[in-house]
Protein backbone atom coordinates (compact mmCIF):
# COMPACT_ATOMS: atom_id res chain seq x y z
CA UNK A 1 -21.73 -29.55 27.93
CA UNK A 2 -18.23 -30.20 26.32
CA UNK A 3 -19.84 -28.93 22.66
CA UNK A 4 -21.02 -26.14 23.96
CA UNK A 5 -17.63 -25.02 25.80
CA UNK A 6 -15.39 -25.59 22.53
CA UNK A 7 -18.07 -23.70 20.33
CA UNK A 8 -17.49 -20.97 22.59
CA UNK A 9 -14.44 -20.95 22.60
CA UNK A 10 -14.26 -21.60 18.57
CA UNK A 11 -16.54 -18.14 18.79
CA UNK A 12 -14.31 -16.07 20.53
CA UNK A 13 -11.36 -16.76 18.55
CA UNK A 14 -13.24 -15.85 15.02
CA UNK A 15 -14.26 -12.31 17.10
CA UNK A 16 -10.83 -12.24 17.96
CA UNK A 17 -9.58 -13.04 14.33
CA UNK A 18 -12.05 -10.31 13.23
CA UNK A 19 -11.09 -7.73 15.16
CA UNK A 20 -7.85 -7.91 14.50
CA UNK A 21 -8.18 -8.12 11.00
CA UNK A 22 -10.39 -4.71 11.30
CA UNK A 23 -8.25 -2.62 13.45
CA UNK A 24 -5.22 -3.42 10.50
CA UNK A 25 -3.10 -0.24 10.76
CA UNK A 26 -0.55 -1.51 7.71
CA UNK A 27 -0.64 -2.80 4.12
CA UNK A 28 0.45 -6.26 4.31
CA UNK A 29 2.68 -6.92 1.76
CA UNK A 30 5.56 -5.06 -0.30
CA UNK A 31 6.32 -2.74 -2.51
CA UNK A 32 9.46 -2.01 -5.00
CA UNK A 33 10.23 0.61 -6.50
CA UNK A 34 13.03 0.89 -9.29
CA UNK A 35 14.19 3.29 -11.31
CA UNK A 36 14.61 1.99 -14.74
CA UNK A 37 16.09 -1.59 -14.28
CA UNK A 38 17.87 -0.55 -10.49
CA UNK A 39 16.34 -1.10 -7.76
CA UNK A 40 15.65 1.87 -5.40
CA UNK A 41 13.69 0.17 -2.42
CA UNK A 42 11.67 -2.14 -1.14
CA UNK A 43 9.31 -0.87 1.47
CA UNK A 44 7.26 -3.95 3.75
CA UNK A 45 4.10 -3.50 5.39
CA UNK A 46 3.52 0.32 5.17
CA UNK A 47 1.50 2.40 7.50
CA UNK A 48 -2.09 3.10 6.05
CA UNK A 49 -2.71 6.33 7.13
CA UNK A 50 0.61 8.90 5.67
CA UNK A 51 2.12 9.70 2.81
CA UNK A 52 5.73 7.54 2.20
CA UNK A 53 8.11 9.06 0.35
CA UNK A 54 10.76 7.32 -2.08
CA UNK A 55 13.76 7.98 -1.02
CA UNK A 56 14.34 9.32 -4.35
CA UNK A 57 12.00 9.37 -7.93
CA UNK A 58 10.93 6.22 -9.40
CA UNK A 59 9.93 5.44 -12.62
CA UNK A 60 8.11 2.05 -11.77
CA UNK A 61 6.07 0.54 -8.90
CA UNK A 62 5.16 -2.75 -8.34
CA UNK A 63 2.75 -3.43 -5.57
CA UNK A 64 2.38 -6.61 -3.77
CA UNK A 65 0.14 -5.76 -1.03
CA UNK A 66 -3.47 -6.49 0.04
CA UNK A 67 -4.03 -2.67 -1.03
CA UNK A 68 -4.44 -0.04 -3.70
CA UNK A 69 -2.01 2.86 -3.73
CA UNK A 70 -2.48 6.11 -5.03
CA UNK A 71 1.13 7.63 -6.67
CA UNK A 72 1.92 10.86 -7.00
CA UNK A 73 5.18 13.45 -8.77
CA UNK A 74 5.26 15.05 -5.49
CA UNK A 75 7.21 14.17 -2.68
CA UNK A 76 4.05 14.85 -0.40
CA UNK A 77 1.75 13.16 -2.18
CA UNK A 78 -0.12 16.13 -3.04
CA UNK A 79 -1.41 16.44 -6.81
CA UNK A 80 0.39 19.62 -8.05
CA UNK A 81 -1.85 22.17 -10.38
CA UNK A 82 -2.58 20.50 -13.50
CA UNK A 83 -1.42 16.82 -12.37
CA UNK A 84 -3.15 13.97 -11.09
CA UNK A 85 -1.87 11.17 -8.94
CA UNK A 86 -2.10 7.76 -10.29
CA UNK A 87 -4.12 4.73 -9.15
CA UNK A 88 -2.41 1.68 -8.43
CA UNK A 89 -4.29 -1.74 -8.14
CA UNK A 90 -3.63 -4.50 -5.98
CA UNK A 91 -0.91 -6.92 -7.54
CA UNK A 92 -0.27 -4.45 -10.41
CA UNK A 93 2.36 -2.44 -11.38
CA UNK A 94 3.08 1.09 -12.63
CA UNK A 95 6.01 3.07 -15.20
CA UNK A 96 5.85 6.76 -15.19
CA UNK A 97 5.70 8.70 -18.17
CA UNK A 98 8.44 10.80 -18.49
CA UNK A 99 6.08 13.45 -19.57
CA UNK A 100 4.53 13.56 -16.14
CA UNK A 101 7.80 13.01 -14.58
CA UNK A 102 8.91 10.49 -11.61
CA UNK A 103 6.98 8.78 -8.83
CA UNK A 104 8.24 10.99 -5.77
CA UNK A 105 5.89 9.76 -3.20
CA UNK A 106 2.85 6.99 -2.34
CA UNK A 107 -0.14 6.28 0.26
CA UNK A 108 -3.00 3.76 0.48
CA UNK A 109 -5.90 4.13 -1.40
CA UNK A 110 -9.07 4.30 1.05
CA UNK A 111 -11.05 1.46 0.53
């Protein structure tokens, strides 16, 4: 009887661990942004559904979350005519080229 009572209860916390894992509404983790050798921020644990703005443009991005981020020139994180945001990988990290101009904004890439 005593098994059976602790693998229950074993059981429920996994669901538990589970479902909180699933219902994750930030990027764990952080990411810095710099522009050339200064550092501009440092932003922890971001929201995964909106567009985060810099606080002003960047010209790299290192990301040490458990996500991907898409990067963009505008500060709405909209891809202007012509442009393209820019995928970021988990772990990686990102300089602009000045062609394209700065990194002005960021969100989480859906999975």
């Amino acid at each position: 009887m005593r098994a059976s009572r602790s693998l229950a209860a074993l059981t429920g916390i996994a669901v538990l661990g589970i479902a909180l894992t699933a219902c994750q509404d930030q990027a764990s983790g952080t990411i810095v942004a710099r522009h050339d050798a200064r550092l501009v921020e440092t932003i922890s644990n971001p929201p995964i559904h909106r567009c985060h703005r810099f606080v002003e443009g960047v010209t790299r991005v290192d990301n040490h979350t458990q996500s991907n981020l898409l990067l963009y020139t505008t500060p709405d994180c909209t891809v202007p005519p012509g442009g393209a945001s820019n995928y970021l990988d988990i772990g990686g990290a990102d300089e602009v080229v000045r062609s394209t101009g700065l990194w002005r904004s960021f969100s989480i890439a859906p999975d």
